[in-house]
C-alpha atoms as a PDB file:
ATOM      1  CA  UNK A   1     110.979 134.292 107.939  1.00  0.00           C
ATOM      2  CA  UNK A   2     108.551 133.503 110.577  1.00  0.00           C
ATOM      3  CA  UNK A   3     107.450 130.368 111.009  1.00  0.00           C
ATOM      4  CA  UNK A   4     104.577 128.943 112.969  1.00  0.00           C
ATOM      5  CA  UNK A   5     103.247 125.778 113.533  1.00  0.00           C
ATOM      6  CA  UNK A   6      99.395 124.941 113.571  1.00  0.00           C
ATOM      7  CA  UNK A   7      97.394 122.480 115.282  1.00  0.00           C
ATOM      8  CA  UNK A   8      94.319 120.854 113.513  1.00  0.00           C
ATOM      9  CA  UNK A   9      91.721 123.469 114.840  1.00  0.00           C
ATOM     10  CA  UNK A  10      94.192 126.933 114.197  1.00  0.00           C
ATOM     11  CA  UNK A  11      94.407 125.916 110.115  1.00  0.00           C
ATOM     12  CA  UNK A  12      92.691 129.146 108.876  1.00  0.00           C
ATOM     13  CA  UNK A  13      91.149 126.772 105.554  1.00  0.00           C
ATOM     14  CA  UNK A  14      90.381 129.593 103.674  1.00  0.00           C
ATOM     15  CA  UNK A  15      94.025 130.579 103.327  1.00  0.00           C
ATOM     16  CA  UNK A  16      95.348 127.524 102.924  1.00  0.00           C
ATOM     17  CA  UNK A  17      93.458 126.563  99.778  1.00  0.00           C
ATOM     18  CA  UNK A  18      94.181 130.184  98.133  1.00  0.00           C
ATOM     19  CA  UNK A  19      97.905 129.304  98.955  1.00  0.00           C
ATOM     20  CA  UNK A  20      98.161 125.559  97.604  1.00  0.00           C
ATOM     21  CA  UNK A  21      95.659 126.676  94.125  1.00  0.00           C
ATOM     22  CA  UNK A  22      98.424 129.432  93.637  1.00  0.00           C
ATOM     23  CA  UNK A  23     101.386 127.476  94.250  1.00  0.00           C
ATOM     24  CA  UNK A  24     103.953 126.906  91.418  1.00  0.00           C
ATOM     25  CA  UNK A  25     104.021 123.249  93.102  1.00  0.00           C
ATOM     26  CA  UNK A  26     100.067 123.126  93.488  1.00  0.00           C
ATOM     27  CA  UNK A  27      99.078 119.267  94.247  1.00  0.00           C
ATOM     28  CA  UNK A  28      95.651 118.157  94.914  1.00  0.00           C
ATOM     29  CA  UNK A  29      97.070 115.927  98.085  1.00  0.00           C
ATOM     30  CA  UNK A  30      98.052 119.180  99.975  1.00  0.00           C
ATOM     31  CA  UNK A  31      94.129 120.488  99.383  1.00  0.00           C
ATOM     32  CA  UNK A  32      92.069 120.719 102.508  1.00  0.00           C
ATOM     33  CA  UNK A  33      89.781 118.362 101.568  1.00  0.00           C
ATOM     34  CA  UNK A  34      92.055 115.620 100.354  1.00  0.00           C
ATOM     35  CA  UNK A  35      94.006 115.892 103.772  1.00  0.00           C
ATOM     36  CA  UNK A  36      91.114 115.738 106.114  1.00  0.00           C
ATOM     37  CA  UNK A  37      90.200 112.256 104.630  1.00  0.00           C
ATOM     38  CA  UNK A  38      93.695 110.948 104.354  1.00  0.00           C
ATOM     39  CA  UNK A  39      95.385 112.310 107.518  1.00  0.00           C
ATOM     40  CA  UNK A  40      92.234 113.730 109.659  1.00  0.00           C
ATOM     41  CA  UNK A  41      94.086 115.385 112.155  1.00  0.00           C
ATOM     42  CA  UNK A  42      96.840 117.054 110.163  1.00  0.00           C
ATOM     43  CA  UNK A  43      98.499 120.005 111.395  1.00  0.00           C
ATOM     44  CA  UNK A  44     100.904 122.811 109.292  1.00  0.00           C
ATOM     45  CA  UNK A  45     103.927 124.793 109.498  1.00  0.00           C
ATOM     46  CA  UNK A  46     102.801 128.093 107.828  1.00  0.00           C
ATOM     47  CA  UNK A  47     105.414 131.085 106.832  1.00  0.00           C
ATOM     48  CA  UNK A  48     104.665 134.881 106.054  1.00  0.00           C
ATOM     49  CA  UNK A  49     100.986 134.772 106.487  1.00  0.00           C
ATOM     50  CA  UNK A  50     100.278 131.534 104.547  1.00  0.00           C
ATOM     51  CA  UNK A  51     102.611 132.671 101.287  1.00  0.00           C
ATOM     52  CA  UNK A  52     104.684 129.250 102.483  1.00  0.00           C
ATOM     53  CA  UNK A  53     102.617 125.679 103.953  1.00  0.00           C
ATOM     54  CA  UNK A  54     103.505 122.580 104.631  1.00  0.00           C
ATOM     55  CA  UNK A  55     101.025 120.286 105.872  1.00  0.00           C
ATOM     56  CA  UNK A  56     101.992 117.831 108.701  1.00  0.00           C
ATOM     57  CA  UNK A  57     100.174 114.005 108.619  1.00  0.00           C
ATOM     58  CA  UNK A  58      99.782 113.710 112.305  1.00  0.00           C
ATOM     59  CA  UNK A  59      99.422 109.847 113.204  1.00  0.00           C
ATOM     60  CA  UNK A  60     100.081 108.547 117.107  1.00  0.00           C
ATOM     61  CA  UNK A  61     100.700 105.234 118.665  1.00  0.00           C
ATOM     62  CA  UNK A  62     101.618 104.510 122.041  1.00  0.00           C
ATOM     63  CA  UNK A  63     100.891 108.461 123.518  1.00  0.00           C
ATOM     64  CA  UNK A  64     103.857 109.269 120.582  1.00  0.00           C
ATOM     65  CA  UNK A  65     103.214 111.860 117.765  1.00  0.00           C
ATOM     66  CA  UNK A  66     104.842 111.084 114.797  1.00  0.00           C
ATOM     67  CA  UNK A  67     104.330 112.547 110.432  1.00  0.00           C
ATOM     68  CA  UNK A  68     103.898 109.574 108.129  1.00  0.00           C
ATOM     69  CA  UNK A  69     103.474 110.030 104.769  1.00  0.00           C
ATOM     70  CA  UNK A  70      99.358 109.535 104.042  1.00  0.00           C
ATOM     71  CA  UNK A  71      98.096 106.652 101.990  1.00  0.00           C
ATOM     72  CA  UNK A  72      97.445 107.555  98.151  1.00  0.00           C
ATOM     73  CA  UNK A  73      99.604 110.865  98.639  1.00  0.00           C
ATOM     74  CA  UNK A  74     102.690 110.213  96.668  1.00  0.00           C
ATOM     75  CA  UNK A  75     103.864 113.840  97.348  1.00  0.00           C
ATOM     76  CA  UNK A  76     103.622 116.784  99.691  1.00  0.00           C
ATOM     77  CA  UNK A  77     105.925 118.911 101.243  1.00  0.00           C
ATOM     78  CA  UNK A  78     106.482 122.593 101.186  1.00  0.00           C
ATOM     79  CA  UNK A  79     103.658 124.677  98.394  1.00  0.00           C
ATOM     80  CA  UNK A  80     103.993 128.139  97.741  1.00  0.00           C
ATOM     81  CA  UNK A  81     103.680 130.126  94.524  1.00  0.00           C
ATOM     82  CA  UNK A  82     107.281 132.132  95.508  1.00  0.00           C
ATOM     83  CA  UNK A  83     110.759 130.066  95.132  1.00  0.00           C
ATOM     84  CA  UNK A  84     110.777 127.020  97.883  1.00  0.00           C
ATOM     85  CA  UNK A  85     114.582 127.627  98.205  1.00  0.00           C
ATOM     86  CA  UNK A  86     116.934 125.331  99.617  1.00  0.00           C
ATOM     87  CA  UNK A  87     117.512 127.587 102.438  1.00  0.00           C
ATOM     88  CA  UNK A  88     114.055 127.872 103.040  1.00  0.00           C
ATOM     89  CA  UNK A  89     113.456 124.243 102.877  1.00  0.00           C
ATOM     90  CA  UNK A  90     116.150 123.996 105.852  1.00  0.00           C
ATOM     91  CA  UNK A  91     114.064 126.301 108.174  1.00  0.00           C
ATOM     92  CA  UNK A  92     110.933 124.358 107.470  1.00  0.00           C
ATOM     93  CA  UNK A  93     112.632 121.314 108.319  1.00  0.00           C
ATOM     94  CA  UNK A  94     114.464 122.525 111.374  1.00  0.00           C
ATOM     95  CA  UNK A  95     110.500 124.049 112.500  1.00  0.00           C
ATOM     96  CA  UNK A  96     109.186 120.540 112.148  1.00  0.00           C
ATOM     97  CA  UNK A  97     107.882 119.760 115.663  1.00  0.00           C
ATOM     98  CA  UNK A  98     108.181 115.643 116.105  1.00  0.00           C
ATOM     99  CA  UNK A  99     111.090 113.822 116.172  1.00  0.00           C
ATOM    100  CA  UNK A 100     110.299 111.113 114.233  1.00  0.00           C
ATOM    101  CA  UNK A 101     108.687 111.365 110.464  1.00  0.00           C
ATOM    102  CA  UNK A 102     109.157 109.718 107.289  1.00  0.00           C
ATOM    103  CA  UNK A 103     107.541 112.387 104.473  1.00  0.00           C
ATOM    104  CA  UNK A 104     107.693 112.456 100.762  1.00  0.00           C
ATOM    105  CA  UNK A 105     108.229 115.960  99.618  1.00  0.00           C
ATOM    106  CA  UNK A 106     107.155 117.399  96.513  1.00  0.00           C
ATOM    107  CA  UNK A 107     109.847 117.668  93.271  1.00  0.00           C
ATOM    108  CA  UNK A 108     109.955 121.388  93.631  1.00  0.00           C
ATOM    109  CA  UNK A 109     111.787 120.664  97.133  1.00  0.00           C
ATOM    110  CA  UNK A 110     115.142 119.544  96.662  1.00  0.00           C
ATOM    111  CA  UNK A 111     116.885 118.154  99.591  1.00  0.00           C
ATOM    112  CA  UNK A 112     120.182 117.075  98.946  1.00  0.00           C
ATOM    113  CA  UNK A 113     119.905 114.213 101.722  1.00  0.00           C
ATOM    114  CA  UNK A 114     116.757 112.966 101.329  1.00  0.00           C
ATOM    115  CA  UNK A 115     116.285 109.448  98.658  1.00  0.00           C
ATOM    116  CA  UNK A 116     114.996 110.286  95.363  1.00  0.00           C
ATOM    117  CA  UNK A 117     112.278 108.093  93.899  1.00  0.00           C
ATOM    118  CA  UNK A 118     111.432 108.369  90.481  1.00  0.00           C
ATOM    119  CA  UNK A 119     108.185 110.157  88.950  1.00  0.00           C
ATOM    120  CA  UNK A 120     107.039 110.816  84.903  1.00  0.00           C
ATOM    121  CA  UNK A 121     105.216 113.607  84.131  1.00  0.00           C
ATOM    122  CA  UNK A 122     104.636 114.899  80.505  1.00  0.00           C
ATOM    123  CA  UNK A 123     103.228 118.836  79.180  1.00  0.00           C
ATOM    124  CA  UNK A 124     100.147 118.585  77.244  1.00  0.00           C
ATOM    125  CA  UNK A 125     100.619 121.745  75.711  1.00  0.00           C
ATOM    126  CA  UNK A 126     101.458 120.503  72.448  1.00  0.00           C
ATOM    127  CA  UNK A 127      99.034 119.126  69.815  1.00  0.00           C
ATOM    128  CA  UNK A 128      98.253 115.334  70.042  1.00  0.00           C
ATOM    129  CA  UNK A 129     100.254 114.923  66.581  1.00  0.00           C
ATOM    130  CA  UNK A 130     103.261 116.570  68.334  1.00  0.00           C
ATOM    131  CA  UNK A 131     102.610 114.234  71.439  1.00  0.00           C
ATOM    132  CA  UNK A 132     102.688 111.214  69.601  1.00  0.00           C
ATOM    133  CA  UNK A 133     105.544 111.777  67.445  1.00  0.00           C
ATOM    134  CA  UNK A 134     107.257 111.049  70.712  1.00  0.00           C
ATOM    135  CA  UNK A 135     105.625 107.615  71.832  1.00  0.00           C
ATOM    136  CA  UNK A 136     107.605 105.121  71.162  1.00  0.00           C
ATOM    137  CA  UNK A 137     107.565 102.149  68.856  1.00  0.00           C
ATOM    138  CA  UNK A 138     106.426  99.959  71.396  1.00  0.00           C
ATOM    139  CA  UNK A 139     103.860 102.275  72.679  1.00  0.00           C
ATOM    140  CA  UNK A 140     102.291 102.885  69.203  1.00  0.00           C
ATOM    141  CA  UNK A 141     102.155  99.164  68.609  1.00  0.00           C
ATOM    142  CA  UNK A 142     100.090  98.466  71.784  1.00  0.00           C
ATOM    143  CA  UNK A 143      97.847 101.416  70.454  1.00  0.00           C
ATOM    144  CA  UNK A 144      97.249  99.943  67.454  1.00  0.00           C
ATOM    145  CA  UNK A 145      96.712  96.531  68.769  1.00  0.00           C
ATOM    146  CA  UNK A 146      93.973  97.895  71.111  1.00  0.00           C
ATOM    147  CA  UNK A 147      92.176  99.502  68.203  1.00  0.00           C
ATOM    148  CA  UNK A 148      92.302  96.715  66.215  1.00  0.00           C
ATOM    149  CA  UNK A 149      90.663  94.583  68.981  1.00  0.00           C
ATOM    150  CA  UNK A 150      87.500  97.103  68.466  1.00  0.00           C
ATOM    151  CA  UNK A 151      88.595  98.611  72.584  1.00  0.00           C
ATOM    152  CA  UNK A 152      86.220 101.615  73.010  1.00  0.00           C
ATOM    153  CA  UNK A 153      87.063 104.563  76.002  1.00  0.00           C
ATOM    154  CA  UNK A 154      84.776 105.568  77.866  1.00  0.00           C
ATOM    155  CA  UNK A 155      84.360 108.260  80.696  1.00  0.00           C
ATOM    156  CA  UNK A 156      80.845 107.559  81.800  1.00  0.00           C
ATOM    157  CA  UNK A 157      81.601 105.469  84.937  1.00  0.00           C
ATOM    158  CA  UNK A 158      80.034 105.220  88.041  1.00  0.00           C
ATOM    159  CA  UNK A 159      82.271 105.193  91.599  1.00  0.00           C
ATOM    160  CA  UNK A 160      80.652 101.732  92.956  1.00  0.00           C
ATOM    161  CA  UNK A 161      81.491  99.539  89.551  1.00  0.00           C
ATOM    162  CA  UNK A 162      85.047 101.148  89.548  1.00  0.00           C
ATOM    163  CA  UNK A 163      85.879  99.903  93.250  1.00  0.00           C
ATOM    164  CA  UNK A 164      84.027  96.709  91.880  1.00  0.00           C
ATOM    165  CA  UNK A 165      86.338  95.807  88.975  1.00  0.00           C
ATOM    166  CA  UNK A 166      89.406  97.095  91.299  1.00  0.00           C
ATOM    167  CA  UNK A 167      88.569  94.958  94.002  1.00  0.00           C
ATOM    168  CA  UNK A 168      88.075  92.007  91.537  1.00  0.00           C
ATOM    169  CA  UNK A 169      91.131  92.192  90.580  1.00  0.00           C
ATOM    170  CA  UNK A 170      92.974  93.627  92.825  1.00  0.00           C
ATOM    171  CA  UNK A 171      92.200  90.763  95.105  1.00  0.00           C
ATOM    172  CA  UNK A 172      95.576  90.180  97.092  1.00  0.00           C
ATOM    173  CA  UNK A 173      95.706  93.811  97.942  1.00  0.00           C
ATOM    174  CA  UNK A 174      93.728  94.479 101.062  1.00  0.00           C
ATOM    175  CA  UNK A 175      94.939  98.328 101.431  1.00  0.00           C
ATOM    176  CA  UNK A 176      93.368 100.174 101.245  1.00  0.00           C
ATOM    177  CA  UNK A 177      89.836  99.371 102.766  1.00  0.00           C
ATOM    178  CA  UNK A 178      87.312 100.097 100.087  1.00  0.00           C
ATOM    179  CA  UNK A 179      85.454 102.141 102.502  1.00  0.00           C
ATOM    180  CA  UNK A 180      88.298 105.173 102.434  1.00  0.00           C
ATOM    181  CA  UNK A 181      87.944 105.006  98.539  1.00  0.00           C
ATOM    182  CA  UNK A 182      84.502 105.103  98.583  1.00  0.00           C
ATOM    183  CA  UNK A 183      84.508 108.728 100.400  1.00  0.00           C
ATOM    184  CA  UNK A 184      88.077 109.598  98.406  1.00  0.00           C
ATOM    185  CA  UNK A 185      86.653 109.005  94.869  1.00  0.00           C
ATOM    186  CA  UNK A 186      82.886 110.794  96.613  1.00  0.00           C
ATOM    187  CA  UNK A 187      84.575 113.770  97.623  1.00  0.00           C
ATOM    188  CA  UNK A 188      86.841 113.810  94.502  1.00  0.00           C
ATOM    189  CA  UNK A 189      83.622 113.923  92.506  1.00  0.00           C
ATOM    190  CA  UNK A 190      81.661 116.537  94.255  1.00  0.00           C
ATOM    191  CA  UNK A 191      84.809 118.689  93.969  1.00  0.00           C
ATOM    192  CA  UNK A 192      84.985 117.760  89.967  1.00  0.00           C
ATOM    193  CA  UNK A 193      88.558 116.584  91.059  1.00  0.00           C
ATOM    194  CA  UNK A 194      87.974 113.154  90.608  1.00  0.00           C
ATOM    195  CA  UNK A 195      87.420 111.267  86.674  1.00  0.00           C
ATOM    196  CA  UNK A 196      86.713 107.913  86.224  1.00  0.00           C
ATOM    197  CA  UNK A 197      87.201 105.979  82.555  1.00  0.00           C
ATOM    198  CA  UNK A 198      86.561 102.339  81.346  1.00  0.00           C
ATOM    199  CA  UNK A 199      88.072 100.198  78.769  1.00  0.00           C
ATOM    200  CA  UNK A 200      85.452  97.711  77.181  1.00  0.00           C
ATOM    201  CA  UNK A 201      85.738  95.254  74.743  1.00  0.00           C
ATOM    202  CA  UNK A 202      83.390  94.662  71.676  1.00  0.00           C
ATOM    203  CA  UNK A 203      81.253  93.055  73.390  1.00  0.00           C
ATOM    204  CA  UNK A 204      80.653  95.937  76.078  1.00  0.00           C
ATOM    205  CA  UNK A 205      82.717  93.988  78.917  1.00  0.00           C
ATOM    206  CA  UNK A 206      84.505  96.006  81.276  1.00  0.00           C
ATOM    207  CA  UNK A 207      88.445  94.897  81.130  1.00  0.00           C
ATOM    208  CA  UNK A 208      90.091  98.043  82.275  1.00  0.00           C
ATOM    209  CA  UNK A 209      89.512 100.880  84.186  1.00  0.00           C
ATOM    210  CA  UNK A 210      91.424 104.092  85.468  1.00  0.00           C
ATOM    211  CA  UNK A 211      90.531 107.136  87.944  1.00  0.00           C
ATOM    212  CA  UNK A 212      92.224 109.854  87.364  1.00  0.00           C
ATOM    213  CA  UNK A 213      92.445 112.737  90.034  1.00  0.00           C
ATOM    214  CA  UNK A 214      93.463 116.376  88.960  1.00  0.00           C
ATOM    215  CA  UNK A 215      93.905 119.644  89.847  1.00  0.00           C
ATOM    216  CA  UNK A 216      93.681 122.572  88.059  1.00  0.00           C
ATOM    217  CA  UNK A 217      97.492 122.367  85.833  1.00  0.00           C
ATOM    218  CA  UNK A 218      97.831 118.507  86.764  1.00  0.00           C
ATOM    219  CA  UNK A 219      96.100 115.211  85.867  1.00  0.00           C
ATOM    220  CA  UNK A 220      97.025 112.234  87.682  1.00  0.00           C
ATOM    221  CA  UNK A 221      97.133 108.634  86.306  1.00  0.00           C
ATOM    222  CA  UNK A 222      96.206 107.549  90.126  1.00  0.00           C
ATOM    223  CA  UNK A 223      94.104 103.938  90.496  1.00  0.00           C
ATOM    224  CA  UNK A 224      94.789 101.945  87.243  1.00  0.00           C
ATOM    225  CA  UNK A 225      93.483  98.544  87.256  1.00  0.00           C
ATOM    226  CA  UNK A 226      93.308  95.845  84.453  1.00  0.00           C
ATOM    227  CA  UNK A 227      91.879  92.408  84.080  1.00  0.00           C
ATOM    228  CA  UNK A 228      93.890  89.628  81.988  1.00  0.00           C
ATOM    229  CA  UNK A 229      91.788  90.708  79.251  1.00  0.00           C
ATOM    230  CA  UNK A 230      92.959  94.129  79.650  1.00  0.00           C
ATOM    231  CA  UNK A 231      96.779  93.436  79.778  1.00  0.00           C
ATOM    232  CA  UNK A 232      96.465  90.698  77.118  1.00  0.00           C
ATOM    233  CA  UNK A 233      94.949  93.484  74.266  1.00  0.00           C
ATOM    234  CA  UNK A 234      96.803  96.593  75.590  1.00  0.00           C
ATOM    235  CA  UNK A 235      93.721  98.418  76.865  1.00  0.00           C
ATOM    236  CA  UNK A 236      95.601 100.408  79.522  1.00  0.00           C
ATOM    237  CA  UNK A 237      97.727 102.143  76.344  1.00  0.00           C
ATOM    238  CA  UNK A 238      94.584 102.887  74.141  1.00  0.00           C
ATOM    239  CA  UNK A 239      93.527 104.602  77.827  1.00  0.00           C
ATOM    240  CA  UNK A 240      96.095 106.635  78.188  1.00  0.00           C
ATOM    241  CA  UNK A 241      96.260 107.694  74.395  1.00  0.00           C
ATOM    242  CA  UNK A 242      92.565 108.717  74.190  1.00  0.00           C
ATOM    243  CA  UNK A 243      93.521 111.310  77.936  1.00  0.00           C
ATOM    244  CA  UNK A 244      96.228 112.836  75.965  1.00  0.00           C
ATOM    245  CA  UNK A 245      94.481 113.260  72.666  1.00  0.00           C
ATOM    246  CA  UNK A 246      91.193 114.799  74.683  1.00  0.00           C
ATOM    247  CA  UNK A 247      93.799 117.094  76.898  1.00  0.00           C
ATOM    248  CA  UNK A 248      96.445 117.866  74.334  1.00  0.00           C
ATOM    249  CA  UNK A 249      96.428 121.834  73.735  1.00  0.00           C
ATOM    250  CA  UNK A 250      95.807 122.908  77.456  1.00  0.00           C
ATOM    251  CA  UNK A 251      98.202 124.127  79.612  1.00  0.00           C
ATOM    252  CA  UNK A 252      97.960 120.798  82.279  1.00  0.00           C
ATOM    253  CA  UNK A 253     100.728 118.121  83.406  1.00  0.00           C
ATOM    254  CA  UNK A 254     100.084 114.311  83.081  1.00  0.00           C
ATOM    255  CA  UNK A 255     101.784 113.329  86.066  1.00  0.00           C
ATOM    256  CA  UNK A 256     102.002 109.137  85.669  1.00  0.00           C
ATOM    257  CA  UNK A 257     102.817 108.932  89.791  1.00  0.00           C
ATOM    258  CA  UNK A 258     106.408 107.091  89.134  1.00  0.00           C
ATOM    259  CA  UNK A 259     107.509 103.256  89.674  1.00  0.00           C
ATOM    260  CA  UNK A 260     110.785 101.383  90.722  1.00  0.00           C
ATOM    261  CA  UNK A 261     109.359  98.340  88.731  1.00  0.00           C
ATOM    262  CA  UNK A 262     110.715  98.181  85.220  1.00  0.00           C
ATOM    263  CA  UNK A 263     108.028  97.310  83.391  1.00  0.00           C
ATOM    264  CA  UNK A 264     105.877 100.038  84.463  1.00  0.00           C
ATOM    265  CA  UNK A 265     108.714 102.950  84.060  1.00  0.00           C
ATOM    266  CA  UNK A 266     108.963 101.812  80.676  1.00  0.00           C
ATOM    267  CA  UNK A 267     104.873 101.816  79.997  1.00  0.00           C
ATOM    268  CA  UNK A 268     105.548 105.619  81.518  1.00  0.00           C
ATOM    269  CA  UNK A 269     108.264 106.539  79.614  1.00  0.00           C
ATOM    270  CA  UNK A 270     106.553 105.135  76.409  1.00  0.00           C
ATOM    271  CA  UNK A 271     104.239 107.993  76.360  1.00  0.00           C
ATOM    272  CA  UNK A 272     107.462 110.280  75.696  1.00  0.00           C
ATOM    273  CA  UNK A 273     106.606 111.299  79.810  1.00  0.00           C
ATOM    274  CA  UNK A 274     110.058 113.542  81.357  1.00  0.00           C
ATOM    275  CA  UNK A 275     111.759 112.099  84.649  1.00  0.00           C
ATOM    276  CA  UNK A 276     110.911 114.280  87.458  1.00  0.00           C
ATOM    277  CA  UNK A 277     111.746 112.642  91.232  1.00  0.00           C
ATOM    278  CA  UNK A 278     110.321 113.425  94.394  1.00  0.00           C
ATOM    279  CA  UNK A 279     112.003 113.397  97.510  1.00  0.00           C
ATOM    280  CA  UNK A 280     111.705 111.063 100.634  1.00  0.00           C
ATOM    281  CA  UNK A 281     113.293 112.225 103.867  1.00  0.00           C
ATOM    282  CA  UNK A 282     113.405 109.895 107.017  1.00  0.00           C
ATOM    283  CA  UNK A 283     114.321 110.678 110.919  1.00  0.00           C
ATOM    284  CA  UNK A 284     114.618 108.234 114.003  1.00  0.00           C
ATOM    285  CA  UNK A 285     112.284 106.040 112.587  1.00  0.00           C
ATOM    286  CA  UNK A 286     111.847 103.155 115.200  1.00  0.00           C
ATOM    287  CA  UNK A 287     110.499  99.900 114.551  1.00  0.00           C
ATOM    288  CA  UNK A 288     107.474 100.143 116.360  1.00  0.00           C
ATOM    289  CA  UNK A 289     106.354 102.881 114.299  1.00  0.00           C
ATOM    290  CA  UNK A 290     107.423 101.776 110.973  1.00  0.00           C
ATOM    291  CA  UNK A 291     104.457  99.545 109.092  1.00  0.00           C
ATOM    292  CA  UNK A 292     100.804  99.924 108.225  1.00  0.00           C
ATOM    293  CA  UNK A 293      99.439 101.835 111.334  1.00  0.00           C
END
């Protein structure tokens, strides 16, 4: 196996895109378009004419090239629509060209050393009845305590009073900068990647929202966001419900992006969703470059 790194400028785009929409892995963070916003400068380790890629999120400080995971990119790693073997996964990693990276690969690329972190994805291919008979009793109640407070769904939402109500809310978080969501969530649209739905009560108030991002086998629960309104009647469960019931039948992956916290693995797991980790590998990490930067 031959493999070659690429700066920025070699990246033949045309390639890369045919490789990552036939991949067996295929995640909408390794796109072209997704990386240029997230990591503009990204470069790639590419095998066998493009058949393997593995995009590399370029940041520097202090003259010193280093790969940090991107923000909003829970996994990338090695894409390919052959095997990613562990012995294939070694000469990638061996072939990366900076000393220092922290990187969360995909969970189609096992590393045996690397920290697992936890991820829920569930099939869609069955019908909605089928789905449901696996929710459990907690997540059924919430259901039916959102219906009964008259919630309505609804997928008619525009980008600015999404980031609004997040913002709102989300008031302690200052990261991202609503600027790099604005173009994120723009691009997403224009590439019909990006869906945004509301939750609103009876009396047509906005008290949850969700944008989901997708690809073409995978939907992604991405930027959830809920006022006390919202958590108090269980809008975020009549949410999720109503995706599954319109996607149940196709041959797509809800993919819930995973949490350490508790509460939320359980909300994930309530949806009858299948533990599926990812894999975060770390090298000579210094202090200096570790942190928001």
């Amino acid at each position: 196996m031959s493999i070659k790194h690429l700066e920025h400028s070699e990246i033949d785009y045309e390639k890369w895109n045919k490789s990552i929409s036939q991949a067996k892995n295929q995640l909408v963070y390794a796109e072209t378009w997704y990386l240029d916003i997230v990591s503009p400068e990204w470069e790639a380790l590419v095998a066998d004419d493009y058949k393997y890629v593995m995009p590399l999120p370029v940041k520097t400080k202090y003259a010193i090239p280093y790969l940090v995971q991107p923000i909003l990119t829970q996994q990338l790693g090695i894409f390919s629509a052959s095997e990613v073997s562990e012995i294939i996964i070694k000469e990638f990693l061996k072939r990366i060209p900076y000393p220092s990276y922290e990187l969360n690969f995909n969970e189609e690329n096992f590393i045996p050393e690397a920290e697992s972190f936890p991820n829920y994805v569930l099939s869609l291919r069955p019908t909605y009845e089928e789905l449901k008979a696996k929710f459990s009793k907690n997540t059924k109640r919430n259901i039916d305590k959102a219906q009964q407070a008259g919630l309505q769904v609804k997928n008619l939402f525009s980008i600015s009073d999404f980031l609004d109500f997040y913002y709102l809310q989300e008031k302690k978080f200052i990261y991202p900068e609503r600027s790099l969501l604005e173009i994120l969530l723009g691009q997403g649209k224009e590439k019909n990647a990006v869906d945004i739905f509301g939750v609103f009560s009876p009396h047509n108030e906005l008290i949850a929202a969700l944008c989901m991002i997708h690809s073409k086998k995978r939907l992604t629960y991405w930027i959830p966001v809920s006022n006390a309104v919202g958590k108090k009647t269980s809008a975020m469960f009549l949410l999720v419900d109503e995706i599954i019931r319109q996607n149940a039948e196709r041959d797509v992956i809800l993919d819930f992006e995973g949490s350490r916290v508790d509460g939320i693995a359980r909300f994930y797991k309530g949806f009858g969703s299948e533990y599926k980790p990812y894999f975060v590998l770390k090298r000579f990490r210094p202090s200096f470059l570790v942190g928001k930067i």
